[in-house]
C-alpha atoms as a PDB file:
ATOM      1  CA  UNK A   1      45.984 129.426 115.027  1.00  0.00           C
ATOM      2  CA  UNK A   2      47.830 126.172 113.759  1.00  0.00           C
ATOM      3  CA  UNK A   3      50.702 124.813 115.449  1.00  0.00           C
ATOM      4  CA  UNK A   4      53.880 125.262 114.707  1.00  0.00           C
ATOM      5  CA  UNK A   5      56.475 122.343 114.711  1.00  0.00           C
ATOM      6  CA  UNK A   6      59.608 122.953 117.091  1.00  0.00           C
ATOM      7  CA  UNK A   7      62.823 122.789 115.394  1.00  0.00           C
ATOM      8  CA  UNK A   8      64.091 119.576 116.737  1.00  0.00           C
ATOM      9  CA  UNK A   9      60.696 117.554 115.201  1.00  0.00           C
ATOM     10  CA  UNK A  10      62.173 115.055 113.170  1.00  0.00           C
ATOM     11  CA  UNK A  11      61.152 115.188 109.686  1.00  0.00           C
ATOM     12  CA  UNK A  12      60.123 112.070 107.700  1.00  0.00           C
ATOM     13  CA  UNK A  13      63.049 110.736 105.638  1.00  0.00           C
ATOM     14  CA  UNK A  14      65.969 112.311 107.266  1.00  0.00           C
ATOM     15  CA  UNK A  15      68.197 111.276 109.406  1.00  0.00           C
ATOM     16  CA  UNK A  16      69.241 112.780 112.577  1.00  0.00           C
ATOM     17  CA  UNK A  17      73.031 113.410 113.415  1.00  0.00           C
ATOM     18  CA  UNK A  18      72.948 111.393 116.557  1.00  0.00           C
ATOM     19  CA  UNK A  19      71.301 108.671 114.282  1.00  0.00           C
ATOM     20  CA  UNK A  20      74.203 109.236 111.810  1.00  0.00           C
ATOM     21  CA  UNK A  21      76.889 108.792 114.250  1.00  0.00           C
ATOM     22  CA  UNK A  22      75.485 105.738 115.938  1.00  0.00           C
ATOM     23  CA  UNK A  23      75.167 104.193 112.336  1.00  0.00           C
ATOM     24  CA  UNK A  24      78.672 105.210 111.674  1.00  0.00           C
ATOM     25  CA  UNK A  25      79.656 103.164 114.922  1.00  0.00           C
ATOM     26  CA  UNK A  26      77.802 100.612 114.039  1.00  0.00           C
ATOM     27  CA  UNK A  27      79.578 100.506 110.699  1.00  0.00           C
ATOM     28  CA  UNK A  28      83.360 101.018 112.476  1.00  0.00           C
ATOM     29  CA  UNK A  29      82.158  97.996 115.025  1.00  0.00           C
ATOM     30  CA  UNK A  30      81.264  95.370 112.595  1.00  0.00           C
ATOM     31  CA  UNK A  31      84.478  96.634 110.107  1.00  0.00           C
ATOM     32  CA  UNK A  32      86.617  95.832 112.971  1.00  0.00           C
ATOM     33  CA  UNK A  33      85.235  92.834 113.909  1.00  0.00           C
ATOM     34  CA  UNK A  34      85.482  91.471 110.234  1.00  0.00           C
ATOM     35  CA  UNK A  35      89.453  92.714 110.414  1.00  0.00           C
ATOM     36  CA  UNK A  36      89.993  91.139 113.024  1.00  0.00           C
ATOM     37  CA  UNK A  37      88.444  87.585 111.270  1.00  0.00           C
ATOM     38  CA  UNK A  38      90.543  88.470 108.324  1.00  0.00           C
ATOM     39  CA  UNK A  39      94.009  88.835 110.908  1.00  0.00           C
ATOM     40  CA  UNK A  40      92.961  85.505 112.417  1.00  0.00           C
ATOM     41  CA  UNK A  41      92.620  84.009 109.207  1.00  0.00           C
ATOM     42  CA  UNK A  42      95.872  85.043 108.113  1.00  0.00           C
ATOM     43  CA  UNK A  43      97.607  84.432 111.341  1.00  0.00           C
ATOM     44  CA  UNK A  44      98.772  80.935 110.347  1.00  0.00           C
ATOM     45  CA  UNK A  45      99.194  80.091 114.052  1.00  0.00           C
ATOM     46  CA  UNK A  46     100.677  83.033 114.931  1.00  0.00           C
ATOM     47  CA  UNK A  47     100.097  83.516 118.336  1.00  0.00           C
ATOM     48  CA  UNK A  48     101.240  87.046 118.747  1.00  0.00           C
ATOM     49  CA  UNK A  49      98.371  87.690 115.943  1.00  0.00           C
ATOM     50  CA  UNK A  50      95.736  85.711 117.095  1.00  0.00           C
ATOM     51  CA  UNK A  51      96.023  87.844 120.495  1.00  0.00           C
ATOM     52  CA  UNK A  52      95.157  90.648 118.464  1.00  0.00           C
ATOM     53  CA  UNK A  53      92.645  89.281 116.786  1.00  0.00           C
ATOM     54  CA  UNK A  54      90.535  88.312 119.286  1.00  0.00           C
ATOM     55  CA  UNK A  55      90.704  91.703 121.292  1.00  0.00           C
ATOM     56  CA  UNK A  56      89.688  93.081 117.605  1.00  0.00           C
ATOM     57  CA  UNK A  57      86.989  90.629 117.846  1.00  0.00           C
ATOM     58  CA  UNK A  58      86.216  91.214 121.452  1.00  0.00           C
ATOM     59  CA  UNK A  59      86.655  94.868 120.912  1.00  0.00           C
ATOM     60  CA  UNK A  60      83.821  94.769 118.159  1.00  0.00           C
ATOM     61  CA  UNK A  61      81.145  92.534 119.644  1.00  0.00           C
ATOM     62  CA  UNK A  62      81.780  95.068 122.930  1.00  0.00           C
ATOM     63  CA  UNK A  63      81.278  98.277 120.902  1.00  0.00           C
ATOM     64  CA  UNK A  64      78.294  96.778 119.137  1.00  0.00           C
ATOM     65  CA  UNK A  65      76.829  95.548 122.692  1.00  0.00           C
ATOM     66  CA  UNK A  66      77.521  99.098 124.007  1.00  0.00           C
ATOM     67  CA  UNK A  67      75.635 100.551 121.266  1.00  0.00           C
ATOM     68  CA  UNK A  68      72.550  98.259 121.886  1.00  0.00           C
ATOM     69  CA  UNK A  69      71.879  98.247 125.329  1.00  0.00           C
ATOM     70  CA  UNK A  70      72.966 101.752 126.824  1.00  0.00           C
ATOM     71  CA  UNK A  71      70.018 104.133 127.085  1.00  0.00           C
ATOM     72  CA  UNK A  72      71.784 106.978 126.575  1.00  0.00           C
ATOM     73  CA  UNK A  73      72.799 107.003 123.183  1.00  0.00           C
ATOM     74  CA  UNK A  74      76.140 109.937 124.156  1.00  0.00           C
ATOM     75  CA  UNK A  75      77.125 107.757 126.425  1.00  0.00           C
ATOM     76  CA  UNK A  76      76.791 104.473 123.924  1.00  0.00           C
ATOM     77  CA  UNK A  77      78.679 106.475 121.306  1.00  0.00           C
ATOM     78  CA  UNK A  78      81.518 107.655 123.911  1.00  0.00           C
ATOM     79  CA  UNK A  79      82.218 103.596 125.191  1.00  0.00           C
ATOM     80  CA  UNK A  80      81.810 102.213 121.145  1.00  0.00           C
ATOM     81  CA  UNK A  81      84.580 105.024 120.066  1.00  0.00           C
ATOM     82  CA  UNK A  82      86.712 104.589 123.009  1.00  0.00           C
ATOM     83  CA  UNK A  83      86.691 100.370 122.495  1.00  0.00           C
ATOM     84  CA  UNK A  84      86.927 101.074 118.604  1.00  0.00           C
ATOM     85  CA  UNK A  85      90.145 102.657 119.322  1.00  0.00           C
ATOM     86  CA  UNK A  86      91.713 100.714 121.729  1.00  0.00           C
ATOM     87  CA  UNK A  87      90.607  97.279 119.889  1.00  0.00           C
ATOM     88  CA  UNK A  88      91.970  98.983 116.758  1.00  0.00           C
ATOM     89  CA  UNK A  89      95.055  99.835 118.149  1.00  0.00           C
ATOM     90  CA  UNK A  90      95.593  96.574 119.726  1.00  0.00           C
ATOM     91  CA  UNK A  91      94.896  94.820 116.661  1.00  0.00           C
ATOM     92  CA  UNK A  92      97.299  96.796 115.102  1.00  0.00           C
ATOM     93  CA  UNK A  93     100.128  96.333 117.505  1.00  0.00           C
ATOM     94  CA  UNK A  94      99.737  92.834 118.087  1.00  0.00           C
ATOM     95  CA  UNK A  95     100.295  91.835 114.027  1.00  0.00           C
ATOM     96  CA  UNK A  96     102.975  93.999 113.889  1.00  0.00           C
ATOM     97  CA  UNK A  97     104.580  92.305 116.892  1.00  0.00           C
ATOM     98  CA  UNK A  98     103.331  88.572 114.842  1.00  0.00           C
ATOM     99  CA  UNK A  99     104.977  90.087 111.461  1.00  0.00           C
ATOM    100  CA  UNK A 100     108.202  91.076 112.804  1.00  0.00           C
ATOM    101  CA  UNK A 101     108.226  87.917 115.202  1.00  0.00           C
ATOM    102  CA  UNK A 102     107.451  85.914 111.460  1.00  0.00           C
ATOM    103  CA  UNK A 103     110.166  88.413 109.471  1.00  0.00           C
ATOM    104  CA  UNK A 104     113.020  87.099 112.377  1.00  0.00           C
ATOM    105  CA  UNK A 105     112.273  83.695 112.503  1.00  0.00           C
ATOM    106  CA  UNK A 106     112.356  83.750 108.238  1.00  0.00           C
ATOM    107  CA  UNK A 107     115.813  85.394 108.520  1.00  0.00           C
ATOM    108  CA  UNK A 108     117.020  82.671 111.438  1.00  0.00           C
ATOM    109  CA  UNK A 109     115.706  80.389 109.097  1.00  0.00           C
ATOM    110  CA  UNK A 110     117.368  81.372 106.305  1.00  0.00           C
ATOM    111  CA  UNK A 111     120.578  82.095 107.664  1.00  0.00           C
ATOM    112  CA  UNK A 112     120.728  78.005 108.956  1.00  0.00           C
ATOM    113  CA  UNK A 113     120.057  77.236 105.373  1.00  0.00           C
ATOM    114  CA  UNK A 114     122.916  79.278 103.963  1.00  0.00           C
ATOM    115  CA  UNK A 115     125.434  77.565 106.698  1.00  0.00           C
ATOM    116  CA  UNK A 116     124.077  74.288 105.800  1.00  0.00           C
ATOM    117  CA  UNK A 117     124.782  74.389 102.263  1.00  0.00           C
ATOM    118  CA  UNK A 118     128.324  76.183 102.654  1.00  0.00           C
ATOM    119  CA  UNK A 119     130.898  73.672 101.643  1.00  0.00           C
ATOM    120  CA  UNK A 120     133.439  72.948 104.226  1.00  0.00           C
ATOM    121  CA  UNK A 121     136.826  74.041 103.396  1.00  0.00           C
ATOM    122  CA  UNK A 122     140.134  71.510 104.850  1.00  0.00           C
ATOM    123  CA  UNK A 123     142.234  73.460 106.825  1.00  0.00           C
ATOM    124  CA  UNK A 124     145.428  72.514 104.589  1.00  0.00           C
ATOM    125  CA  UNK A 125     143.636  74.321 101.688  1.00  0.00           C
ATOM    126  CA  UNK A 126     142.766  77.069 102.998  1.00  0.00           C
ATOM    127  CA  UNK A 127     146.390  77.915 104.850  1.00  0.00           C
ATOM    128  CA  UNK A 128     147.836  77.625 101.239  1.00  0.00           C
ATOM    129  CA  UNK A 129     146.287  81.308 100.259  1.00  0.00           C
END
C-alpha cells in the first residue's frame, strides 16, 4: 500500500494561511513605515508630527523585526499586529495634534494681520456718530 499524504502536507504552489497572514504583516509593517516617511516629509518642522512619525517609523522597523526573529510565528504575528496598531494609532494622533496645533497658529496669524491692517480711527471722529 502507498502512502497517503496527511492533510496539513503543504502542496507545491500554495500558500499556507499562516504564510498569508505573516505576508500580510509584512505588507501592514513596511506601509506604515513608508506613512510615517511621508508624515515626516510633510511635517515642515512640525514637532508634534515628527513625534509621530518616528513612533510610525519605530513602530514599523519593530513589527518587521518581530516578524523576523521570533520562532514562533503566532506569537510574531500577535507582537507585529499589536505594534501595527499602536504605531498606527500614534501616528494618527500625533498629526492630528501637529494639524490642529498648525490650523491655530494660521488663525493667530491671521487674526494679527487683520489688526495690523485696520485703520485707526481718531477718537473725535468716531464720537461724532
Amino acid at each position: 500500500m502507498g502512502k497517503r499524504s496527511s492533510g496539513s502536507a503543504r502542496r507545491r504552489g500554495t500558500l499556507c494561511v499562516v504564510d498569508a497572514w505573516i505576508w500580510g504583516a509584512v505588507v501592514l509593517a513596511i506601509v506604515l513605515v513608508i506613512a510615517g516617511g511621508i508624515a515626516w516629509w510633510l511635517a515642515r518642522g512640525c514637532v508634534l508630527t515628527i513625534i509621530g512619525a518616528t513612533g510610525a517609523i519605530l513602530g514599523g522597523l519593530v513589527a518587521l523585526i518581530s516578524l523576523v526573529l521570533l520562532l514562533d510565528p503566532d506569537v510574531g504575528l500577535r507582537v507585529a499586529f499589536i505594534v501595527t496598531v499602536v504605531s498606527g494609532v500614534w501616528l494618527l494622533a500625533w498629526a492630528l495634534a501637529g494639524g490642529i496645533r498648525g490650523q491655530r497658529m494660521l488663525r493667530a496669524e491671521e487674526r494679527a494681520d487683520a489688526e495690523a491692517r485696520a485703520v485707526p480711527v481718531p477718537v473725535m471722529v468716531a464720537s461724532r456718530h
